[in-house]
Protein backbone atom coordinates (compact mmCIF):
# COMPACT_ATOMS: atom_id res chain seq x y z
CA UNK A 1 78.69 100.10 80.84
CA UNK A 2 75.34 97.97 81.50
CA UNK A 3 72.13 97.33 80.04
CA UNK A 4 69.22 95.21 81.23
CA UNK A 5 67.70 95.93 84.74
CA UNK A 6 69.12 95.76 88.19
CA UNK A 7 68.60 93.54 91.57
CA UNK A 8 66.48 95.12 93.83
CA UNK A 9 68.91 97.40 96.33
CA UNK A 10 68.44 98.65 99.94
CA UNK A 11 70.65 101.77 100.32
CA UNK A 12 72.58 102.38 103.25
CA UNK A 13 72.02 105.91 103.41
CA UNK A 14 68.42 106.71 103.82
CA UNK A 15 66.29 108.35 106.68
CA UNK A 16 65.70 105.57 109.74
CA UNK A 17 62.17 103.53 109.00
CA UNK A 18 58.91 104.96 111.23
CA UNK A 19 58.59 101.58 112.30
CA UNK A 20 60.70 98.46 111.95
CA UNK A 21 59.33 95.31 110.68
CA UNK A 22 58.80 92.55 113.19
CA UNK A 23 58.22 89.55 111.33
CA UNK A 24 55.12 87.38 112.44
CA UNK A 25 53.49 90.32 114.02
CA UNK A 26 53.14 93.26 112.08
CA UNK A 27 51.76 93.97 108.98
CA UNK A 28 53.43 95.84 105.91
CA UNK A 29 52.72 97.73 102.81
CA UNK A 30 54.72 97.84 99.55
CA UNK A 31 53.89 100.96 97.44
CA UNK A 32 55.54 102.23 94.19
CA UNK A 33 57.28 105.90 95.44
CA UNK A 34 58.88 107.35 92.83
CA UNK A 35 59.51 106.24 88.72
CA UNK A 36 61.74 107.10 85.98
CA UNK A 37 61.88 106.54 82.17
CA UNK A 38 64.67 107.07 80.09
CA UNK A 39 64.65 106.35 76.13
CA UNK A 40 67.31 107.24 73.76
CA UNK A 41 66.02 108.26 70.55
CA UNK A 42 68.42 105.87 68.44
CA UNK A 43 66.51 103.19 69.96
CA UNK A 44 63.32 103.12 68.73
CA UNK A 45 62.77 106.56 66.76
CA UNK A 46 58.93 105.90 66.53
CA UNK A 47 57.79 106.16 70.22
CA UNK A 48 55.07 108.16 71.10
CA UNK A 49 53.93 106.93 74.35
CA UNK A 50 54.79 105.25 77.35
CA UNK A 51 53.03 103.42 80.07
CA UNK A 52 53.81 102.07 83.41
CA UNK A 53 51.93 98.44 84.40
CA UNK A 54 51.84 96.94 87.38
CA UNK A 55 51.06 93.05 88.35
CA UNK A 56 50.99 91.56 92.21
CA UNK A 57 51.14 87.90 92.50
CA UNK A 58 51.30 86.19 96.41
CA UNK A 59 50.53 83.44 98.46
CA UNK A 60 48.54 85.57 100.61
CA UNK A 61 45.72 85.11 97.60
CA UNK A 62 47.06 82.29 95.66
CA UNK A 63 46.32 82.35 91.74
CA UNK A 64 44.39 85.41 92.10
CA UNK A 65 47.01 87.98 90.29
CA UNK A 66 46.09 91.45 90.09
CA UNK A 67 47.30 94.15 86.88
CA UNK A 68 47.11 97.74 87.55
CA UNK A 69 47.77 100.71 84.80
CA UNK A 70 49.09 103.33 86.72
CA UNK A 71 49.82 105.58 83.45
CA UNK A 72 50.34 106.43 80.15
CA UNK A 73 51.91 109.66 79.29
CA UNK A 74 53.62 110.99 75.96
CA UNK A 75 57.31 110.40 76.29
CA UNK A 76 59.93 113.14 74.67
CA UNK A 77 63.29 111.27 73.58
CA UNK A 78 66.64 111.45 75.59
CA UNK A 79 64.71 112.95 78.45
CA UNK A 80 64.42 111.48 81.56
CA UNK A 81 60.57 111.32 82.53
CA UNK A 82 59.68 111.47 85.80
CA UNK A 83 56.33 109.54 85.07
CA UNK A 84 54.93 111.01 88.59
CA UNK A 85 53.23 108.12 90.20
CA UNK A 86 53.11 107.24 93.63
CA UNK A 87 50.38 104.34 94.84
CA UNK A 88 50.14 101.08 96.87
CA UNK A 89 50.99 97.85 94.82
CA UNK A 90 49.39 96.18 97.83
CA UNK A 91 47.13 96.54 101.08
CA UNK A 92 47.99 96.29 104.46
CA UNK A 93 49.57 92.70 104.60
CA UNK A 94 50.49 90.82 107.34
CA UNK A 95 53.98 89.97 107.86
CA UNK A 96 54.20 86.39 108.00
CA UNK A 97 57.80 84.79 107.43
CA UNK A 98 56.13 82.26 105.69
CA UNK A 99 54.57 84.20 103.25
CA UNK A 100 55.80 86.25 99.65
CA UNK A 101 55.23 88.41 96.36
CA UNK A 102 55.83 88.87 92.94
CA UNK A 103 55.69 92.25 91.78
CA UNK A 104 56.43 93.11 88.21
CA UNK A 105 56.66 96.70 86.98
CA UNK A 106 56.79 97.56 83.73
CA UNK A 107 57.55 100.31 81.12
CA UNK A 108 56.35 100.16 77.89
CA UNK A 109 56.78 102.40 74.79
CA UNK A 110 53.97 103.06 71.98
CA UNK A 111 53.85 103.74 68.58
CA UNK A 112 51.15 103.99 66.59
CA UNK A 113 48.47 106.52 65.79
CA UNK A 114 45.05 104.80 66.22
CA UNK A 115 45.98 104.50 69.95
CA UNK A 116 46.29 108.62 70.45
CA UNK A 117 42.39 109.15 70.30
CA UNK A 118 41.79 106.58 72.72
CA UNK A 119 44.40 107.82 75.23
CA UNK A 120 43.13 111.34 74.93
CA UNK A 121 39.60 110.25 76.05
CA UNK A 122 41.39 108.07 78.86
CA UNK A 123 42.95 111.14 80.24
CA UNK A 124 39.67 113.02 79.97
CA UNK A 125 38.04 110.40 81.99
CA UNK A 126 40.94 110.09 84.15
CA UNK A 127 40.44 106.63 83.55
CA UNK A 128 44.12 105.18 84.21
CA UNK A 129 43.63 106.47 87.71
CA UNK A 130 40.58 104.09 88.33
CA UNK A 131 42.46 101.40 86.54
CA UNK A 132 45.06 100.82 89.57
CA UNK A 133 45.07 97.97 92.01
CA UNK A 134 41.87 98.44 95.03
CA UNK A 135 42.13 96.72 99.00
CA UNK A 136 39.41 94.92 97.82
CA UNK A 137 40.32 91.46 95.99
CA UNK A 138 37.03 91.73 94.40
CA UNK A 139 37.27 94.90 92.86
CA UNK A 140 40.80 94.04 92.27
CA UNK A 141 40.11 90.79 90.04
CA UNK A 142 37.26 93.15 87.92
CA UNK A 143 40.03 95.73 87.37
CA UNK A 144 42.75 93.25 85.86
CA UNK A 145 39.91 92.00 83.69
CA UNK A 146 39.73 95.39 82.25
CA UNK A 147 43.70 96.26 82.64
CA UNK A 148 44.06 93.20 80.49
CA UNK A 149 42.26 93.72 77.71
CA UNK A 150 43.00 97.28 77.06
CA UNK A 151 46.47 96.28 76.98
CA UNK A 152 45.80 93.81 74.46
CA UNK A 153 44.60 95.79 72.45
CA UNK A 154 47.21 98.91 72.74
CA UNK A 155 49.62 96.19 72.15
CA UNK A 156 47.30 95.09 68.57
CA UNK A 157 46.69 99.08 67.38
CA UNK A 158 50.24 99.83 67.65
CA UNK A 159 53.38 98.44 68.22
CA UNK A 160 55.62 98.54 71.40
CA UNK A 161 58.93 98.03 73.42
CA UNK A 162 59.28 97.29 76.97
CA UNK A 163 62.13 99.74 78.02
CA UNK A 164 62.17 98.18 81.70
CA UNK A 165 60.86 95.40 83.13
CA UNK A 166 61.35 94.58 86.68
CA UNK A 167 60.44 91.52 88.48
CA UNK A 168 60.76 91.84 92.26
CA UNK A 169 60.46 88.40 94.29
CA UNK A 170 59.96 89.70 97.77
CA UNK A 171 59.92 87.01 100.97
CA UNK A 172 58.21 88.50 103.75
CA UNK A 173 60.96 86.68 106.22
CA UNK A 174 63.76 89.09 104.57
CA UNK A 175 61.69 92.32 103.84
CA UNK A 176 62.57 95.36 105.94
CA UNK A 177 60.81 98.57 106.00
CA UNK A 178 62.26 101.36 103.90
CA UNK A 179 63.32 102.33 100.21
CA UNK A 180 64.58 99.88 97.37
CA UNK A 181 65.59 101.15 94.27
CA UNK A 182 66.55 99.38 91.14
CA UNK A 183 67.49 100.59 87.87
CA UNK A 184 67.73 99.90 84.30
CA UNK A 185 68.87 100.99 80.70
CA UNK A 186 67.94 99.68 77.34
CA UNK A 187 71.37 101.20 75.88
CA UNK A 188 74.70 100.36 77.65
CA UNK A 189 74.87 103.17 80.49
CA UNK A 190 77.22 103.81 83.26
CA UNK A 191 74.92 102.95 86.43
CA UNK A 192 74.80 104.26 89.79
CA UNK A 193 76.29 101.97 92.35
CA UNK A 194 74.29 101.17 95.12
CA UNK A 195 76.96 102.27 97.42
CA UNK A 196 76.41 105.77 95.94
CA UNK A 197 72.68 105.47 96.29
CA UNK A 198 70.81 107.90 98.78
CA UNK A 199 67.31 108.25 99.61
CA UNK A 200 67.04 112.11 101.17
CA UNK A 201 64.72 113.15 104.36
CA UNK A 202 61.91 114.27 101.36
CA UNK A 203 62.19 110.60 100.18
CA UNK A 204 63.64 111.67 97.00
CA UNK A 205 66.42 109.49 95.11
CA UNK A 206 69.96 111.29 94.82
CA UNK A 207 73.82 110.32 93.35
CA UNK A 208 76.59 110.50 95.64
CA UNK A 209 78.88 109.82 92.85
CA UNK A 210 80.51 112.48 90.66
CA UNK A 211 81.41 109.27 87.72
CA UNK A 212 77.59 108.33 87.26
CA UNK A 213 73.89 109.69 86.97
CA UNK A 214 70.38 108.72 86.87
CA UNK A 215 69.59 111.23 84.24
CA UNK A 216 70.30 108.31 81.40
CA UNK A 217 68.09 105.45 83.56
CA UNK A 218 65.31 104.48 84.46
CA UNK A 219 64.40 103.61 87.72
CA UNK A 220 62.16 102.75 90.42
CA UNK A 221 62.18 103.81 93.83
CA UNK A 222 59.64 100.93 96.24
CA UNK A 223 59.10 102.18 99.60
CA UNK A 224 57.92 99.38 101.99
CA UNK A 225 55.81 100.75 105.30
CA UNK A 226 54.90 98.86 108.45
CA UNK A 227 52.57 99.08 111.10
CA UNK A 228 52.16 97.21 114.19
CA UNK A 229 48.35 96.60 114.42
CA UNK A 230 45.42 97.44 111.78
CA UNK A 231 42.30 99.53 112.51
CA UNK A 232 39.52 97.84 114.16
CA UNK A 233 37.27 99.43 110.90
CA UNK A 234 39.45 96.52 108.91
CA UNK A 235 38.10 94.01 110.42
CA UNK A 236 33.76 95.40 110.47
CA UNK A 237 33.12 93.40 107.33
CA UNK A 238 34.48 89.93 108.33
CA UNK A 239 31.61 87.44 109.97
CA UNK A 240 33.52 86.69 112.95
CA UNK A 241 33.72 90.02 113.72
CA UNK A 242 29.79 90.24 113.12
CA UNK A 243 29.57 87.58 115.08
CA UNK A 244 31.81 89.04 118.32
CA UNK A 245 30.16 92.06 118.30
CA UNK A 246 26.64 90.68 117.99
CA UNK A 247 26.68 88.60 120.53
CA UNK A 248 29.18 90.91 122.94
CA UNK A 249 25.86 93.28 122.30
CA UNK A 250 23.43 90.86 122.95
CA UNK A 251 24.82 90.20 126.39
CA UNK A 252 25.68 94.03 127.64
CA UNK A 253 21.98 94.76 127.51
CA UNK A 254 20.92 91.73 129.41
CA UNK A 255 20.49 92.21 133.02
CA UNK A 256 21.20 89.03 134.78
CA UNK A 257 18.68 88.38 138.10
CA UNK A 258 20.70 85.34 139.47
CA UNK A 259 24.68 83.46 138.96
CA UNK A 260 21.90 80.94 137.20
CA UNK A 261 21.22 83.36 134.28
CA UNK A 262 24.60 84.62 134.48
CA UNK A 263 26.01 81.09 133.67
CA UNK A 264 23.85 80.63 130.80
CA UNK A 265 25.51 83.80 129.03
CA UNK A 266 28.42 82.99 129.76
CA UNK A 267 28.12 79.63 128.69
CA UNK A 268 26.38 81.31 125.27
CA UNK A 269 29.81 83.68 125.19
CA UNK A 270 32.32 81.22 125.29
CA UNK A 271 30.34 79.17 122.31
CA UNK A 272 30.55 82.11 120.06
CA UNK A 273 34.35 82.89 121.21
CA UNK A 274 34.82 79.58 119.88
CA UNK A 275 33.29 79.66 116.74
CA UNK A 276 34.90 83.29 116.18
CA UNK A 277 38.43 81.95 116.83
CA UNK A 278 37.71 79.01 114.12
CA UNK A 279 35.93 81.67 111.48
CA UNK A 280 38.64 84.26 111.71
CA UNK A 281 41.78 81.10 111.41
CA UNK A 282 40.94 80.18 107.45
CA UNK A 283 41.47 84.23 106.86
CA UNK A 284 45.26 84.63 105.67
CA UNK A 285 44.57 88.71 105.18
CA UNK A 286 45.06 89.05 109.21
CA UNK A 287 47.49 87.74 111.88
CA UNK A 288 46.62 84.97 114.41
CA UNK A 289 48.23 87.31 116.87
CA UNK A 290 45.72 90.01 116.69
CA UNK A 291 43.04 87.71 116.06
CA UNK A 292 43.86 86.50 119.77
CA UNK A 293 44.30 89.83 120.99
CA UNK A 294 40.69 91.00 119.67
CA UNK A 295 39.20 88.29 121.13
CA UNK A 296 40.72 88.46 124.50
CA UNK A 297 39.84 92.32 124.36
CA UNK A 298 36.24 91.24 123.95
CA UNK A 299 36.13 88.64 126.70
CA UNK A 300 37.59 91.16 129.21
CA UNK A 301 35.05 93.66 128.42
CA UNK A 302 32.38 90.55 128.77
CA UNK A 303 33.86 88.98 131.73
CA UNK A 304 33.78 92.68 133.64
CA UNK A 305 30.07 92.51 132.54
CA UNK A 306 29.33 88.88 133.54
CA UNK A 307 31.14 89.16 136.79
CA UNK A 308 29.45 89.68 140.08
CA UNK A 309 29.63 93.14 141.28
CA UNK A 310 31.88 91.96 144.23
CA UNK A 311 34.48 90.70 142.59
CA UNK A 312 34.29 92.81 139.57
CA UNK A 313 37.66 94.55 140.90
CA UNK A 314 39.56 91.55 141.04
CA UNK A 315 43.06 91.10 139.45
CA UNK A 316 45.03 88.27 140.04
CA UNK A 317 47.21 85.33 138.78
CA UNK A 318 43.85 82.53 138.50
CA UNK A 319 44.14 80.45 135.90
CA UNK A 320 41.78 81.05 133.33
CA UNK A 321 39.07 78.43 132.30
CA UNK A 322 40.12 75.31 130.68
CA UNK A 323 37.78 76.21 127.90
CA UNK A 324 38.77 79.74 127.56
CA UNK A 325 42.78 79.07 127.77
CA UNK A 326 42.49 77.01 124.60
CA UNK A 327 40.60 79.53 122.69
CA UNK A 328 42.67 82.71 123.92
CA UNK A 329 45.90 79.93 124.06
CA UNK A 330 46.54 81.87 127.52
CA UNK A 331 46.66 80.38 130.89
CA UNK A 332 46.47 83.39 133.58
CA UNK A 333 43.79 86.45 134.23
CA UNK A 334 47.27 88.40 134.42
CA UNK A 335 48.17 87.02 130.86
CA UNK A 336 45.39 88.02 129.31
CA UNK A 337 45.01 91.35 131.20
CA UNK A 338 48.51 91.93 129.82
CA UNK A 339 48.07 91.20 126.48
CA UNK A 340 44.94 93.38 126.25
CA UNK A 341 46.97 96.70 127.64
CA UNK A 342 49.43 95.73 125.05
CA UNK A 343 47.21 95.34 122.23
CA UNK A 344 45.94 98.96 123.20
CA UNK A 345 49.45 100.12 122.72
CA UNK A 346 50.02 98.72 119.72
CA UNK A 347 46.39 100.06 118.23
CA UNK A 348 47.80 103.58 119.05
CA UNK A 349 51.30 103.40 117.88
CA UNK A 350 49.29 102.39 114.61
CA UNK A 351 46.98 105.28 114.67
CA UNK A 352 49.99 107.18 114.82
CA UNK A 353 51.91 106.16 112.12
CA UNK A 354 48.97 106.21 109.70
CA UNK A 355 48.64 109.30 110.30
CA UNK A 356 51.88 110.05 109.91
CA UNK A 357 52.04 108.15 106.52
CA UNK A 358 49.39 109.69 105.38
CA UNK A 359 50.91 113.52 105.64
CA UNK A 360 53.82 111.88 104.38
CA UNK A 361 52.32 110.71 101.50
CA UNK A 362 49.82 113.88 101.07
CA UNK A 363 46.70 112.30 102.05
């Protein structure tokens, strides 16, 4: 018999990942897949309500800590309430092993009557929906602001309980792609042992034990989705990539009349590939790896531009420009005509499993 709230588990038996994790050069998502709440009436006999929080702390935006309310829902006693939430705690991330998180989820109960007028109008509004955590860190700060106080001042109208209280530290060098589950009781309970734990092929949380159930815990189920690469439309809004594709413009409708005029934009192209490569290093939101890879993509499609039409069909082992193998941190043409096909690849495998995540995840 146990009470309080459990490690974070990986079950054995679950369906195989779409994609595995490779650490340092892929990126991952942690989303919140499936919730429980359990609360036994002898508890606390005056709940009315209960609400499920959210707060996302890392080091990929140090002391910038966003709060999400994903719900608040009337609760009936020694039921177990499937609180029906599913949503990203996070945006595409990349997977650095250097890198980590903080979630905390929380379930609160509520009791007090000045707070049911004020939830009905929420629910009107749907307002708990546009309360939860946005890609964008600006947006995101804004809604904390607001997540914040309204929780303040629940918590002042009437008085509350947390009935579960997780705290997950996640360190991007462990993570895996997948389900976790943990689970919790406020009374002592018999708990499900994580041997016994199963995620099914719908992604749904079962017992393989006949001596314990989930029907007296709560619970959270965190699934944890990878891709390899993001979409280019990720990276539209950052000023190096302004800056790329600006210039990569510029010079596709210039018609060069001599090698003299030719030198000058290239001369002009490896400036900006320069200051590109230094913009996009101080952003910790994407991986040096596909920074590279964009950036060799765009002086391939240059250089083919550039070139003289003689040699334009050219492929060999050269060595690459001093200047241009310590930007692109290649040495060969074949490198970097390598690491462009394979950069294609990866940009389809991604486009694949989004896609795939998305009718997953209805949408």
């Amino acid at each position: 018999m146990t009470t309080g709230v459990s490690p974070l588990y990986y079950p054995k038996d679950q369906p195989a990942p779409e994609f595995n994790l490779e650490i340092d050069n892929s990126y991952f998502r942690v989303r919140l897949h499936d919730t429980q709440v359990f609360f036994q009436a002898n508890w606390w006999s005056q709940a009315d309500l209960v609400t499920l929080t959210s707060s996302v702390e890392s080091t990929f935006q140090p002391n910038s800590a966003t709060q999400s309310l994903h719900k608040i829902s009337t609760i009936e006693k020694n039921t177990p309430c499937h609180l029906g939430v599913a949503t990203n705690l996070t945006d595409w991330l990349p997977g650095r092993a250097s890198d980590s998180l903080r979630i905390n989820i929380k379930y609160t109960v509520l009791q007090g009557k000045p707070i049911e007028k004020l939830v009905t109008q929420m629910e009107k509004a749907d307002l708990v929906a546009k309360l939860s955590l946005r890609p964008d860190w600006a947006v995101a700060v804004k809604v904390t602001s607001i997540v914040g106080k309204l929780l303040s001042f629940l918590a002042e109208e009437g008085k509350q309980k947390d009935v579960f209280n997780l705290v997950i530290d996640l360190n991007v060098a462990n993570l895996k792609t997948g389900y976790y589950v943990t689970i919790g009781s406020h009374s002592s309970e018999d708990w499900v042992q994580p041997q016994f734990m199963k995620i099914d092929t719908h992604g749904r949380l079962k017992n393989n034990s006949i001596e314990s159930s989930f029907s007296r815990l709560s619970y959270a189920v965190i699934q944890v989705l990878g891709i390899p690469r993001l979409r280019q439309e990720e990276f539209r809004d950052e000023p190096w990539w302004q800056l790329l594709e600006t210039v990569k413009e510029n010079i596709f409708d210039s018609e060069p009349s001599d090698d003299r005029e030719r030198r000058e934009l290239i001369r002009e192209w490896r400036f900006t590939l320069r200051q590109a490569r230094d913009l996009a290093r101080k952003r910790r939101e994407f991986l040096w790896s596909e920074i590279k890879e964009i950036l060799g993509a765009a002086e391939v499609e240059v250089n083919q531009k550039l070139k003289p039409q003689t040699t334009k069909e050219a492929f060999s082992n050269d060595e690459l420009p001093g200047d241009l193998q310590d930007i692109l941190e290649l040495e060969t043409e074949e490198e970097l005509q390598t690491e462009v096909r394979d950069y294609q690849d990866a940009l389809e495998v991604a486009q694949r499993l989004l896609a795939k995540y998305g009718e997953m995840l209805g949408g």
